[in-house]
N, C-alpha and C. Protein backbone atom coordinates (compact mmCIF):
# COMPACT_ATOMS: atom_id res chain seq x y z
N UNK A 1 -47.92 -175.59 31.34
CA UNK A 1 -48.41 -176.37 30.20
C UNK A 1 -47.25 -177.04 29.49
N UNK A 2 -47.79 -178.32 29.09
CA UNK A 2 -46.29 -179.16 28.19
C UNK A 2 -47.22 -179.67 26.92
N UNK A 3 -46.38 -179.17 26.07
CA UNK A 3 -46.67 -179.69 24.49
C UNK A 3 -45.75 -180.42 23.78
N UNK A 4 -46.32 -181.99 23.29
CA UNK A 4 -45.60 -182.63 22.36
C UNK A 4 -46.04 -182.62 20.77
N UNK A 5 -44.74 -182.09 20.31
CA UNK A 5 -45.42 -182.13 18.66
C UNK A 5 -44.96 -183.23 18.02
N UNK A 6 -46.18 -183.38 17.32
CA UNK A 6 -46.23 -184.94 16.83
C UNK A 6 -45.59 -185.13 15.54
N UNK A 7 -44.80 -186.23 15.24
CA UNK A 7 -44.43 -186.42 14.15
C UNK A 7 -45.01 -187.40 13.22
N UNK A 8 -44.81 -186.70 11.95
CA UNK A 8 -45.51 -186.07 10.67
C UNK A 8 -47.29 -186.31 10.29
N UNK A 9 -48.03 -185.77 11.34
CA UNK A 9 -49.18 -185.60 11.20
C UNK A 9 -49.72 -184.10 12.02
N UNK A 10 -50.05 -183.53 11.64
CA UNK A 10 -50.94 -182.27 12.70
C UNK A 10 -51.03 -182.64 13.55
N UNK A 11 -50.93 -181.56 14.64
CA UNK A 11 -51.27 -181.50 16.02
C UNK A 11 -53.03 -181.36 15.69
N UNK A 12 -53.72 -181.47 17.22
CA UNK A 12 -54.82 -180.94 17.09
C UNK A 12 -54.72 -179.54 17.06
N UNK A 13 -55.65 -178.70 16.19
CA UNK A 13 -55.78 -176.95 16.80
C UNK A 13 -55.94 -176.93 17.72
N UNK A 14 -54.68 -175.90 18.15
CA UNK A 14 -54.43 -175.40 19.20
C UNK A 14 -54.86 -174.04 19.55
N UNK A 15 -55.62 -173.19 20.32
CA UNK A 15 -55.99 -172.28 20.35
C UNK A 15 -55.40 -170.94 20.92
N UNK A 16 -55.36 -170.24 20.54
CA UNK A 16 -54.71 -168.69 21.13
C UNK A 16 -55.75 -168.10 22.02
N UNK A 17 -56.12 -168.64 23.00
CA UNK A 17 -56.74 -168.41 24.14
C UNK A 17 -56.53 -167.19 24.75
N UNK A 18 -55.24 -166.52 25.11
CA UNK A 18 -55.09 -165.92 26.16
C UNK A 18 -55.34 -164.54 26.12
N UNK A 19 -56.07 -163.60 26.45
CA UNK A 19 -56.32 -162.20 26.36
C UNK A 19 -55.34 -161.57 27.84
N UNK A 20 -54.10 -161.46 27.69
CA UNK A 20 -53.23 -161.15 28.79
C UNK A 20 -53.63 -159.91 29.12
N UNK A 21 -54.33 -158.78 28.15
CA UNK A 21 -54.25 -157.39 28.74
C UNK A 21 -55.88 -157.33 28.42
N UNK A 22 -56.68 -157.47 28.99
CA UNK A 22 -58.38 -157.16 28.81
C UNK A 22 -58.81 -155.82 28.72
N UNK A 23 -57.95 -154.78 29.62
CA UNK A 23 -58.61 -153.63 30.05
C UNK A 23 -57.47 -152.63 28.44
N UNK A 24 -56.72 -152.89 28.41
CA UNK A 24 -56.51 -151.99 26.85
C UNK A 24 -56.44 -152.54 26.03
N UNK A 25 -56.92 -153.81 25.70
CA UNK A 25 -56.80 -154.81 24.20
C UNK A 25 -57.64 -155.97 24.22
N UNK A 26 -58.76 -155.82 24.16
CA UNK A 26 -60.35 -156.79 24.99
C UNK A 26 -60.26 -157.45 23.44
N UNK A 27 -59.89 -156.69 22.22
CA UNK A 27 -59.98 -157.67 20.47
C UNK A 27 -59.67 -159.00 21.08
N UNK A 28 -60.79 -160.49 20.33
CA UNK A 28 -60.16 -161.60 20.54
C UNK A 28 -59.87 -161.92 19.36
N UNK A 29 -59.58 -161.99 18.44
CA UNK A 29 -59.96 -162.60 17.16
C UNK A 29 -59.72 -164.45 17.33
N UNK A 30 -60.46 -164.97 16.46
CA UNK A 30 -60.58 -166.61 16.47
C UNK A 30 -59.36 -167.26 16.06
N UNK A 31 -58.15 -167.49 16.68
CA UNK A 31 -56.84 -167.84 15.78
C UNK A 31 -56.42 -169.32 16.66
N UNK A 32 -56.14 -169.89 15.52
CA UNK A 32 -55.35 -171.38 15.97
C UNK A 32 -54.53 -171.65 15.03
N UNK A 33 -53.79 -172.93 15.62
CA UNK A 33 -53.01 -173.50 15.04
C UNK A 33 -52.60 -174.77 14.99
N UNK A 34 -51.80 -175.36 14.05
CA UNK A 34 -51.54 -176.45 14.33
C UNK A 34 -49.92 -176.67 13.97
N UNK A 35 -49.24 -177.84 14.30
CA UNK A 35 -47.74 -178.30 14.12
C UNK A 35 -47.53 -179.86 14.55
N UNK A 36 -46.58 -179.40 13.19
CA UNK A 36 -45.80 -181.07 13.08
C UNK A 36 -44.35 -180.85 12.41
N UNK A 37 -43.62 -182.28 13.52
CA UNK A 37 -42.30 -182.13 12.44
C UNK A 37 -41.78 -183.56 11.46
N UNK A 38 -41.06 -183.10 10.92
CA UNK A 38 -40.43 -184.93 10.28
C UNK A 38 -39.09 -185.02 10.13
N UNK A 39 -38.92 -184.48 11.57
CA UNK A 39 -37.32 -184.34 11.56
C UNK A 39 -36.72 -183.30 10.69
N UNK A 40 -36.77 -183.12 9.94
CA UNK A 40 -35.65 -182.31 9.03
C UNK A 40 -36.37 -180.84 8.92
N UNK A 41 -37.66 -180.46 9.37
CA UNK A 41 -38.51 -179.30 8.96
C UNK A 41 -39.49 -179.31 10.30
N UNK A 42 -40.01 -178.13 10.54
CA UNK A 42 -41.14 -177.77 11.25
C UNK A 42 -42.13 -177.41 10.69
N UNK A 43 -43.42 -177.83 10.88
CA UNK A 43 -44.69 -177.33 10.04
C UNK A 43 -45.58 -176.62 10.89
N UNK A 44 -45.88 -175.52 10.80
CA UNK A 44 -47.19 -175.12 11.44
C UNK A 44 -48.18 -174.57 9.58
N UNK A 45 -49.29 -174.64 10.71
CA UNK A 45 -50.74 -173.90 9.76
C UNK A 45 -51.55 -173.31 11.15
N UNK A 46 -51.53 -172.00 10.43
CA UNK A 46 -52.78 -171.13 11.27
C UNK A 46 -53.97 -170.78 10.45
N UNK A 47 -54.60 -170.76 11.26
CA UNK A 47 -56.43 -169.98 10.69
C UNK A 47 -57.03 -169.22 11.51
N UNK A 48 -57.19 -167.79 10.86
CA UNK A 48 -56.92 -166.63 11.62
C UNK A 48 -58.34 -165.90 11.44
N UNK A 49 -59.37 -166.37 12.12
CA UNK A 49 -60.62 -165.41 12.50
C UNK A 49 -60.88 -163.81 12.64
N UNK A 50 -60.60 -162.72 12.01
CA UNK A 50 -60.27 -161.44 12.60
C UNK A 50 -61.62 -160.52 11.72
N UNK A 51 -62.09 -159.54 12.51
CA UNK A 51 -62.60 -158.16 11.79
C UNK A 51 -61.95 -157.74 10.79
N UNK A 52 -61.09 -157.07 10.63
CA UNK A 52 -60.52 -156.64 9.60
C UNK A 52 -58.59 -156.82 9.34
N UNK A 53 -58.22 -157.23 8.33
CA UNK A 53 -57.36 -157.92 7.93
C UNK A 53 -55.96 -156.89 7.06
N UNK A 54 -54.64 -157.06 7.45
CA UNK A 54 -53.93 -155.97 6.61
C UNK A 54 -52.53 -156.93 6.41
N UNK A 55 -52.35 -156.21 5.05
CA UNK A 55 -50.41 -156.68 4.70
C UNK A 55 -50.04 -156.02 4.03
N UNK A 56 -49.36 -154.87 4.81
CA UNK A 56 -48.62 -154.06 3.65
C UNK A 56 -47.48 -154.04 3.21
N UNK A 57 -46.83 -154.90 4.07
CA UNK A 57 -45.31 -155.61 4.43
C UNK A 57 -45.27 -156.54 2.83
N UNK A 58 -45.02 -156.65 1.80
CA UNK A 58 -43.91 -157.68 1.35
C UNK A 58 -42.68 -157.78 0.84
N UNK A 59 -41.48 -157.36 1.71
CA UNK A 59 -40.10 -157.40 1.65
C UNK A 59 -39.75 -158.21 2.53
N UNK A 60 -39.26 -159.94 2.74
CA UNK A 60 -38.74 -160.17 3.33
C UNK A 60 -37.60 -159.19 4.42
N UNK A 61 -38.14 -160.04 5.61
CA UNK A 61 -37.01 -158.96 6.58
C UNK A 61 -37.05 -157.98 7.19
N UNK A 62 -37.96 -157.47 6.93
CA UNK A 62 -38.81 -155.86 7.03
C UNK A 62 -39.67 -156.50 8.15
N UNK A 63 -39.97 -155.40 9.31
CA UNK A 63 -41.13 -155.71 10.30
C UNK A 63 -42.52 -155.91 9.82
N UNK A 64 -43.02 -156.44 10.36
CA UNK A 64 -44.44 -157.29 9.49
C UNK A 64 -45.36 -157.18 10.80
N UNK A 65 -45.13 -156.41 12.25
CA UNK A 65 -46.18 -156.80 13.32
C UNK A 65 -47.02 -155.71 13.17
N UNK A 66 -47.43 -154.35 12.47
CA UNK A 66 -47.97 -153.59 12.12
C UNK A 66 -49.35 -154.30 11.33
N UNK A 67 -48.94 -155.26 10.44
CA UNK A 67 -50.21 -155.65 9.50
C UNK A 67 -50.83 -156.67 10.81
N UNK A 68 -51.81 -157.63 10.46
CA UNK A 68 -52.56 -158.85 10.61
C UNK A 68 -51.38 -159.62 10.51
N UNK A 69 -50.49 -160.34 11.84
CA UNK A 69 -49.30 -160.81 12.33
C UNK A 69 -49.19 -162.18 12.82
N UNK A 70 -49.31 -163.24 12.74
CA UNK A 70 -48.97 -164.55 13.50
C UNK A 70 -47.55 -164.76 14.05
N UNK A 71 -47.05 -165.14 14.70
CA UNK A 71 -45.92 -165.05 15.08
C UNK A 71 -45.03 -166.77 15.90
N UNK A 72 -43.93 -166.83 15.98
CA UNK A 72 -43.69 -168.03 16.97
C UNK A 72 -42.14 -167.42 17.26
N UNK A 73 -42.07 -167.51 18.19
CA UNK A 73 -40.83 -167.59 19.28
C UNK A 73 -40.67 -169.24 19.83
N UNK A 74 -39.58 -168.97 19.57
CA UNK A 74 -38.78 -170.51 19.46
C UNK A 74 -37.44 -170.56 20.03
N UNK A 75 -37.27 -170.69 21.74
CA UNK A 75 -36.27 -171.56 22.05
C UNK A 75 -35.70 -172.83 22.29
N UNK A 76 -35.03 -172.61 21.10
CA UNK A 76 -34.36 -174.08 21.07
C UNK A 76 -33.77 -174.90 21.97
N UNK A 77 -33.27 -174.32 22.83
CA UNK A 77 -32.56 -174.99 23.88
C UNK A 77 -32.44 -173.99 25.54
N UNK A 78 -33.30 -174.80 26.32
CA UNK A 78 -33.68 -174.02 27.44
C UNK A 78 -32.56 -173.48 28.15
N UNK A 79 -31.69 -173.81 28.12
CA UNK A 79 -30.16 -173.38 28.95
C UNK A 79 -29.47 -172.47 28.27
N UNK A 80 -30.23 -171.94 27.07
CA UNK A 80 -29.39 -171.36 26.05
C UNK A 80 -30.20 -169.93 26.27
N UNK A 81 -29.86 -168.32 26.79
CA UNK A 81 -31.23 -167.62 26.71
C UNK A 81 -31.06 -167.27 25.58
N UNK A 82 -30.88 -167.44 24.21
CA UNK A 82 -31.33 -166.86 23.16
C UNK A 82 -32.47 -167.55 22.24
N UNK A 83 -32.75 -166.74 21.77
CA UNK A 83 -34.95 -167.14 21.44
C UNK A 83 -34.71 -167.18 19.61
N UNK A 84 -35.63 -167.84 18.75
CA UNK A 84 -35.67 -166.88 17.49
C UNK A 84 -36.99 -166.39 17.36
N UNK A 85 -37.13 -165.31 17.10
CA UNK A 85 -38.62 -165.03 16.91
C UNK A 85 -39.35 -164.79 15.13
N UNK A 86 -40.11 -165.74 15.19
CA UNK A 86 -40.33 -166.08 13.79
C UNK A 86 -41.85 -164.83 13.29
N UNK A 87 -41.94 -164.20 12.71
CA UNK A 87 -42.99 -163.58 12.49
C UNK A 87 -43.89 -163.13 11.14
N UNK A 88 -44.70 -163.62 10.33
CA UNK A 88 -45.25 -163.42 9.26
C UNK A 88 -46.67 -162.72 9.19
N UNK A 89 -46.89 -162.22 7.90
CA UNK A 89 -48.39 -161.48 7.61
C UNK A 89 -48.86 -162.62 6.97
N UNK A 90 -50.03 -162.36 6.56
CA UNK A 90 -51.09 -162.74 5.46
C UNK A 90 -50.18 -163.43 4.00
N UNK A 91 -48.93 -162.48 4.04
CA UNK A 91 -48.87 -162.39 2.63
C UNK A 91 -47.55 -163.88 2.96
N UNK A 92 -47.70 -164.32 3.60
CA UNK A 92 -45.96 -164.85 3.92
C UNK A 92 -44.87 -164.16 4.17
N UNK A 93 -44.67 -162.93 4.53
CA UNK A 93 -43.81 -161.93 4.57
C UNK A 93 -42.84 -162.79 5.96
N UNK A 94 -41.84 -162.80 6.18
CA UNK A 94 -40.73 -163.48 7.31
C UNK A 94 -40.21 -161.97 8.01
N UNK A 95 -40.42 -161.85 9.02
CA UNK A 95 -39.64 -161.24 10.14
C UNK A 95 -38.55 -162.22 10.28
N UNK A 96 -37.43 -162.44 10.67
CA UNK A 96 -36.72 -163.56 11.36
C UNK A 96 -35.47 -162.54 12.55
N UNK A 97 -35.49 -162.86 13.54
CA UNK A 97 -34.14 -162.31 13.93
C UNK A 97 -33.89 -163.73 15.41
N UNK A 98 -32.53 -163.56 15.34
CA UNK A 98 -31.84 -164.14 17.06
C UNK A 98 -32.26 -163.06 17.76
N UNK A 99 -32.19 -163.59 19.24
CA UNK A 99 -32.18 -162.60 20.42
C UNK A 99 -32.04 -163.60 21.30
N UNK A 100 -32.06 -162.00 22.51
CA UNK A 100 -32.11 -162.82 24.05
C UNK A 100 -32.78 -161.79 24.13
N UNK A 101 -33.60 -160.97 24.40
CA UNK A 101 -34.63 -159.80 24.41
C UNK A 101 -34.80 -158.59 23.59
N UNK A 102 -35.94 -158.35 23.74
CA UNK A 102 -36.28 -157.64 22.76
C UNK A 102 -35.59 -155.99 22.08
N UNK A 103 -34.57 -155.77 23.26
CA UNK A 103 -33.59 -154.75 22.57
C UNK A 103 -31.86 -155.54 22.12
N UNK A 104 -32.02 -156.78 21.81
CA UNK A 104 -30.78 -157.82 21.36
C UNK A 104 -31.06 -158.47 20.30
N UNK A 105 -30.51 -157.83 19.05
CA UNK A 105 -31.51 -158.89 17.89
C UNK A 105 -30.43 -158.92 16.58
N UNK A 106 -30.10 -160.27 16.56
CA UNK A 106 -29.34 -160.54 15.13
C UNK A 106 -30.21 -160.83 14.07
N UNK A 107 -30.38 -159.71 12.67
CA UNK A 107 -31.32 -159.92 11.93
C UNK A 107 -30.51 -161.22 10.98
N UNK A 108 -31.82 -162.17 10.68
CA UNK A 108 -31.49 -163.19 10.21
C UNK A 108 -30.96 -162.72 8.68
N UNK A 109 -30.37 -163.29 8.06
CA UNK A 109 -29.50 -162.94 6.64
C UNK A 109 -30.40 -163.73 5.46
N UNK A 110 -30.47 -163.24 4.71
CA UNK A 110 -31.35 -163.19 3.16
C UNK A 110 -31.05 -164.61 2.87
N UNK A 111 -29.77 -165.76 3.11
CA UNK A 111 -30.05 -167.02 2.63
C UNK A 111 -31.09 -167.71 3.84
N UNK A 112 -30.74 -167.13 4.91
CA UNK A 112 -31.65 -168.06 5.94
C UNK A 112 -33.39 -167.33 5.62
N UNK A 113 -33.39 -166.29 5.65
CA UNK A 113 -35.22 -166.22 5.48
C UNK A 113 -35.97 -167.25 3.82
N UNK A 114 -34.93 -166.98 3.06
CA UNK A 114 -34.96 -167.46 1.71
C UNK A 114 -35.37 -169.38 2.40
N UNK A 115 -34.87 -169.91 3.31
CA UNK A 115 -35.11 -171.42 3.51
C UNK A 115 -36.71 -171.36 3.68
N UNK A 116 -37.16 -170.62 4.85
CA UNK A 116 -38.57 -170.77 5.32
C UNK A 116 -39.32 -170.56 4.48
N UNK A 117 -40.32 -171.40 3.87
CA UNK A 117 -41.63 -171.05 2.92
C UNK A 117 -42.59 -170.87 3.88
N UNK A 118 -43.51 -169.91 2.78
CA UNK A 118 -45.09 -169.97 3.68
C UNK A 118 -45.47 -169.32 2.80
N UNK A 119 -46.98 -169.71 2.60
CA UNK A 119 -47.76 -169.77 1.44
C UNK A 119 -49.21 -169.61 2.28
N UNK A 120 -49.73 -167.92 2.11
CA UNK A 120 -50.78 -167.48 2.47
C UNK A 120 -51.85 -167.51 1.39
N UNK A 121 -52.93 -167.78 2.21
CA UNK A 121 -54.44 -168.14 1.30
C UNK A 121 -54.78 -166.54 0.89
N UNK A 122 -54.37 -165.49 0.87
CA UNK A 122 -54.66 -164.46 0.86
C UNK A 122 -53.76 -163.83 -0.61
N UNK A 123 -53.55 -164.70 -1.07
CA UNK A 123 -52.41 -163.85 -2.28
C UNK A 123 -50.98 -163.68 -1.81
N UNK A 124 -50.47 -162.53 -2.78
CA UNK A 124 -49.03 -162.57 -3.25
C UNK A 124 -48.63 -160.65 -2.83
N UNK A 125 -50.22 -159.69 -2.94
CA UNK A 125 -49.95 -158.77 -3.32
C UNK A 125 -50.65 -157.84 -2.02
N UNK A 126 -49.51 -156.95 -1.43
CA UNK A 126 -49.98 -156.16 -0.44
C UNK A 126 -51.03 -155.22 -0.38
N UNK A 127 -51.99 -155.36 0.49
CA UNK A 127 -52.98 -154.68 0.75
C UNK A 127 -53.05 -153.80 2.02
N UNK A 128 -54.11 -152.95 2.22
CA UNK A 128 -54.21 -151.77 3.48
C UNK A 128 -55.31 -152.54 3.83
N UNK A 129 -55.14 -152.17 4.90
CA UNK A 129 -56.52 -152.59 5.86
C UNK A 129 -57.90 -153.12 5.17
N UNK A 130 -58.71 -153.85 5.63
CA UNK A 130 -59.71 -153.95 4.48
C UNK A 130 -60.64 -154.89 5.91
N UNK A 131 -61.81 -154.91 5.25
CA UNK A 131 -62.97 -156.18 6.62
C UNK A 131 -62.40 -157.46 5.46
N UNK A 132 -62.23 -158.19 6.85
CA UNK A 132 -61.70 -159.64 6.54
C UNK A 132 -63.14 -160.30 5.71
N UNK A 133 -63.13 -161.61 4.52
CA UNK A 133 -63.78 -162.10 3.86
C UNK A 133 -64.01 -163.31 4.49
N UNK A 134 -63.98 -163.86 5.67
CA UNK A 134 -63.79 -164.93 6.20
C UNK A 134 -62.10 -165.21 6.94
N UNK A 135 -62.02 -166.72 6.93
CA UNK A 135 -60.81 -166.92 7.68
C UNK A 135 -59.45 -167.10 6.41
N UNK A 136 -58.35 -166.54 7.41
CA UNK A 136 -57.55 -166.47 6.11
C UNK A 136 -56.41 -167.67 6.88
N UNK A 137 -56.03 -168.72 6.24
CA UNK A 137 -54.78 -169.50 6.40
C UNK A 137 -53.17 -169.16 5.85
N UNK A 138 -52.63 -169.80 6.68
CA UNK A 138 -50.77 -169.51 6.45
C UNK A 138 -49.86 -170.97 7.03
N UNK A 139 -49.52 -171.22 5.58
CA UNK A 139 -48.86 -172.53 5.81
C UNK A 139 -47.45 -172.50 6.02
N UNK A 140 -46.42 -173.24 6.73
CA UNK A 140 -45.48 -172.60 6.90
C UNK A 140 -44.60 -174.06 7.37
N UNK A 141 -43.16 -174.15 6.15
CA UNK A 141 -42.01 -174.90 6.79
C UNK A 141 -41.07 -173.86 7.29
N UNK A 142 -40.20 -174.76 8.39
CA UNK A 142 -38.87 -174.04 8.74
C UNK A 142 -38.17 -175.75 8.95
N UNK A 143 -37.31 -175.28 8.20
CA UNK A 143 -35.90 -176.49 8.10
C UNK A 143 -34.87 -175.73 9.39
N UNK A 144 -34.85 -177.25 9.94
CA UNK A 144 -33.89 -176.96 11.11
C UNK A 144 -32.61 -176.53 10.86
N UNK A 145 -32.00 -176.10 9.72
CA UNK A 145 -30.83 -175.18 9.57
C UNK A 145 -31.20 -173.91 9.20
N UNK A 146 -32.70 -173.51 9.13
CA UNK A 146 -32.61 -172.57 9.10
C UNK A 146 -32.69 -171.53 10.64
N UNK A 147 -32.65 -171.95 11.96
CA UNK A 147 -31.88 -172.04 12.91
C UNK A 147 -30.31 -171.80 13.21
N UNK A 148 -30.03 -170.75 12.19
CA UNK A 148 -28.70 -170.78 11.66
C UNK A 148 -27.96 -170.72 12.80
N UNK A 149 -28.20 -170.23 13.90
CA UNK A 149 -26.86 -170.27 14.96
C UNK A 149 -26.87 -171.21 15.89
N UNK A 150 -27.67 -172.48 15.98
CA UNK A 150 -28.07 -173.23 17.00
C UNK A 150 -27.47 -174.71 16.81
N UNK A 151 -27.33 -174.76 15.67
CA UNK A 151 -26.45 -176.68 15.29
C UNK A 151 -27.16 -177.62 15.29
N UNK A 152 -29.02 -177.29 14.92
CA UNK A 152 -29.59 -178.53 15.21
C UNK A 152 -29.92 -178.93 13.73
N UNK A 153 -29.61 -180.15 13.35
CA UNK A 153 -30.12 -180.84 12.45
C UNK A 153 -31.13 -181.67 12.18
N UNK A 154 -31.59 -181.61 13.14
CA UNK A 154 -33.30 -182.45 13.23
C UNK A 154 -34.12 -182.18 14.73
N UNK A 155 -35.20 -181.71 14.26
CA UNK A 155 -36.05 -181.37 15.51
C UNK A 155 -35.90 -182.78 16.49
N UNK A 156 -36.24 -184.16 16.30
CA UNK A 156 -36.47 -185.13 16.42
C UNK A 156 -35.81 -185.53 18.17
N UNK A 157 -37.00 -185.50 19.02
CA UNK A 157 -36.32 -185.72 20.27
C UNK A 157 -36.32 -184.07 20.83
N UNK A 158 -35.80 -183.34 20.23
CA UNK A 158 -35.33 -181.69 20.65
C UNK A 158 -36.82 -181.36 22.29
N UNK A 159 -36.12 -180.94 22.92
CA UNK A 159 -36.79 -180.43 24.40
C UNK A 159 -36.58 -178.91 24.17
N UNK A 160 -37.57 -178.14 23.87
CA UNK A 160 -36.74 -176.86 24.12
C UNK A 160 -38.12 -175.95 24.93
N UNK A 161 -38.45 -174.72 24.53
CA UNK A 161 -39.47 -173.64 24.73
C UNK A 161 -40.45 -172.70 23.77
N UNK A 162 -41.49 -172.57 23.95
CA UNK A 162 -41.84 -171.57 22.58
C UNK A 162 -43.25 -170.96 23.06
N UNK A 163 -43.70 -169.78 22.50
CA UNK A 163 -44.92 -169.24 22.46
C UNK A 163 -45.09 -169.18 21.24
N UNK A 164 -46.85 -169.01 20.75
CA UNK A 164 -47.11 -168.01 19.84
C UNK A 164 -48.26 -167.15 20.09
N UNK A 165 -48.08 -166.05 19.08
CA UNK A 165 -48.76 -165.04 19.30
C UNK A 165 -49.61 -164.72 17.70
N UNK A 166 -50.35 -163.34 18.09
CA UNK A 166 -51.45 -163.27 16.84
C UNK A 166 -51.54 -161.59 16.97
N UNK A 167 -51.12 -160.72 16.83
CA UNK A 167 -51.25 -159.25 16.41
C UNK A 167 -51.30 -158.46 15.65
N UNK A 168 -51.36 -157.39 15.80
CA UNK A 168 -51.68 -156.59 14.60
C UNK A 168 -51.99 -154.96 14.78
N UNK A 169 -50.41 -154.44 15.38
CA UNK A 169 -50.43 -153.34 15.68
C UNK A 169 -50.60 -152.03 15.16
N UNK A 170 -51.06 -152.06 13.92
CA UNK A 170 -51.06 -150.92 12.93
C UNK A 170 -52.65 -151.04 12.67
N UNK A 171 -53.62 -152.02 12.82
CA UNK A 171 -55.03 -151.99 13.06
C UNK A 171 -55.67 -151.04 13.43
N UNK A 172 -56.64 -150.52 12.76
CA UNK A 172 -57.35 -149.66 13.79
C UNK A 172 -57.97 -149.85 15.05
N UNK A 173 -58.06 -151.22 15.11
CA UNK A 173 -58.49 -151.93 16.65
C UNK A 173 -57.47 -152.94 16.64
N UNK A 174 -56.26 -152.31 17.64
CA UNK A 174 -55.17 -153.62 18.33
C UNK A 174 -55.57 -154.63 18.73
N UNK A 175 -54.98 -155.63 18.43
CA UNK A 175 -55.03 -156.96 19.03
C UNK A 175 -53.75 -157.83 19.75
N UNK A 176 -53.65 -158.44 20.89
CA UNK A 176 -52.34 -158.70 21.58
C UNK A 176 -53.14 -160.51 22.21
N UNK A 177 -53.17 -161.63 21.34
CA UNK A 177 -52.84 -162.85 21.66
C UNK A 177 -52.10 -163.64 21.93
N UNK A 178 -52.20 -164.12 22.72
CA UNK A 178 -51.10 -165.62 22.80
C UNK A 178 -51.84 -166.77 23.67
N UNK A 179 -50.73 -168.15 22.92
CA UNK A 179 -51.14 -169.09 23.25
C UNK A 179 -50.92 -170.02 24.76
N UNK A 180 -49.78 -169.10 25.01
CA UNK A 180 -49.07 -169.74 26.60
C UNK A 180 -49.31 -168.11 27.61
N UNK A 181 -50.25 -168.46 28.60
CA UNK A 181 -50.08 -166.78 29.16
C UNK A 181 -48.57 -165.56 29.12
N UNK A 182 -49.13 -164.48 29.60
CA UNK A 182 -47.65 -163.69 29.60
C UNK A 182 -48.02 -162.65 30.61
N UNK A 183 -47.58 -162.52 32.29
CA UNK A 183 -48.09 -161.85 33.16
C UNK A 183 -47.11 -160.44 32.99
N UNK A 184 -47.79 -159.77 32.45
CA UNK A 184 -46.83 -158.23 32.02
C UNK A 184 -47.65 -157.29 32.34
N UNK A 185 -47.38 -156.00 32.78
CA UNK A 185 -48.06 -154.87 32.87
C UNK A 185 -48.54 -154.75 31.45
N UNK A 186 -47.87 -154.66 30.45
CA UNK A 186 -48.20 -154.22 29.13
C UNK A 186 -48.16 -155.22 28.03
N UNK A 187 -48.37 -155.22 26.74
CA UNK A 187 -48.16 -156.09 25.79
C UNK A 187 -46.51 -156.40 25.66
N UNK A 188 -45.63 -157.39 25.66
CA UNK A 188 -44.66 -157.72 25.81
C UNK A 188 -44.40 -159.38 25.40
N UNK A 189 -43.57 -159.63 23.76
CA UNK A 189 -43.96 -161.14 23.73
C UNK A 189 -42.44 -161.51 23.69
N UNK A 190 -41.53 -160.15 24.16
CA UNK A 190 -40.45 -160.37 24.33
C UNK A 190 -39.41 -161.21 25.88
N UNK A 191 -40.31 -162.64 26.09
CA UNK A 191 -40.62 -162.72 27.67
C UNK A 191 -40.25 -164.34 27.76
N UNK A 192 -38.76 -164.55 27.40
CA UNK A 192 -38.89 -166.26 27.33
C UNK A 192 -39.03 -167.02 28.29
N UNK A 193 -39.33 -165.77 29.55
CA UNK A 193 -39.62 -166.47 30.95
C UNK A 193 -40.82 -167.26 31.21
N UNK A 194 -41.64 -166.63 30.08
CA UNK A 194 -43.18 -167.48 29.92
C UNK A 194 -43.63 -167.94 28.66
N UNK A 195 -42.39 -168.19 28.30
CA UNK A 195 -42.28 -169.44 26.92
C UNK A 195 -42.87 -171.00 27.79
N UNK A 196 -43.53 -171.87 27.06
CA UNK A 196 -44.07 -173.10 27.67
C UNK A 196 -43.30 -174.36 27.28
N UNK A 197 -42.86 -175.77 27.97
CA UNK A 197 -41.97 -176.52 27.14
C UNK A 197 -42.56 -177.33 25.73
N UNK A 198 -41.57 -177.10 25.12
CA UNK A 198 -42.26 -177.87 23.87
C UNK A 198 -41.09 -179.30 23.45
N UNK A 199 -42.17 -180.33 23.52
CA UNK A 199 -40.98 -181.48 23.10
C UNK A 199 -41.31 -182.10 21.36
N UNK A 200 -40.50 -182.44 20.85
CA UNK A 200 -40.55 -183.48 20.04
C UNK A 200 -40.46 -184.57 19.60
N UNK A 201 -41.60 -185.01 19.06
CA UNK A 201 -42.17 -186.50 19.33
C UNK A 201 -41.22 -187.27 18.52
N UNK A 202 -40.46 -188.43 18.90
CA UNK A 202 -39.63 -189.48 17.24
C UNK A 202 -40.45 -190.07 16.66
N UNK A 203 -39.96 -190.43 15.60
CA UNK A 203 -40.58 -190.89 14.36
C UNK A 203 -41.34 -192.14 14.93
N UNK A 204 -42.70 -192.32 14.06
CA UNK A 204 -43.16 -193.68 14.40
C UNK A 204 -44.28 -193.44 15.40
């Protein structure tokens, strides 16, 4: 699969199709997304269909894949194997770290999570598990320096790789989505071998 993200208008929703593990994680929940850039920032928005909904996470920095999780892994540059894996709750909470797999991880530093906003339809204030009220949205910039080890100053043109995903491992019913398949014995989104290419569209 090849994806161009369009500049500065939404993509169409894109859907998190893929149920990679059926026989121990059959949960689909309804999740999409969309993205755009304008050069200087990346935009996604998700809308996240689920049974029941959690964020107990709000400390920047702190693991956040336990609650109701959206996620994006983002390699920037295909020749390069290191990934960033971007990960938020409900609440806007930021996971951020570098890697090249999932036991290699430079946690991102308090000025770089501090760049990324995201502003969840769900409030400010952590909650436990609860039945979802409908669909909950998460809006979300990332400024291309906040990419702190990579040197890119504008998405614009950029060829690189990326998945995303939708989990929520602390659920009482797990859920393991993504949007580009991932052929693994087990749940694993630590896999930039089945990251999909993603280009960016120039201005105009």
């Amino acid at each position: 699969m090849m994806f161009e993200v369009p500049f500065g208008i939404p993509s169409e929703p894109q859907a998190l199709g893929c149920i990679n593990w059926p026989d121990a994680f059959p949960q689909k929940p309804d999740v999409c997304f969309s993205i755009w850039h304008d050069g200087a920032s990346l935009h996604l928005r998700y809308v996240v269909i689920e049974p029941t909904v959690r964020a107990e996470e709000g400390t920047p920095g702190n693991f956040v894949y336990k609650d109701s999780c959206v996620e994006f892994f983002f390699q920037p540059k295909p020749g390069d194997p290191h990934y960033y894996n971007f990960e938020w709750n409900p609440l806007g909470t930021l996971y951020l770290a570098w890697r090249t797999g999932r036991d290699d991880a430079e946690l991102a530093p308090p000025e770089v999570l501090s760049m990324v906003k995201a502003k969840g339809s769900l409030g400010s204030v952590p909650f436990t598990e609860r039945e979802a009220e409908g669909p909950w949205t998460l809006e979300i910039e990332i400024p291309a320096k906040a990419l702190w080890h990579s040197g890119i100053e504008s998405f614009t043109g950029l060829s690189s790789r990326a998945n995303f995903y939708k989990c929520g491992d602390g659920l009482t019913v797990p859920h393991y989505i993504t949007w580009a398949p991932i052929d693994t014995p087990r749940p694993d989104y630590h896999r930039p071998e089945f990251f999909a290419p993603v280009t960016f569209a120039p201005a105009g």
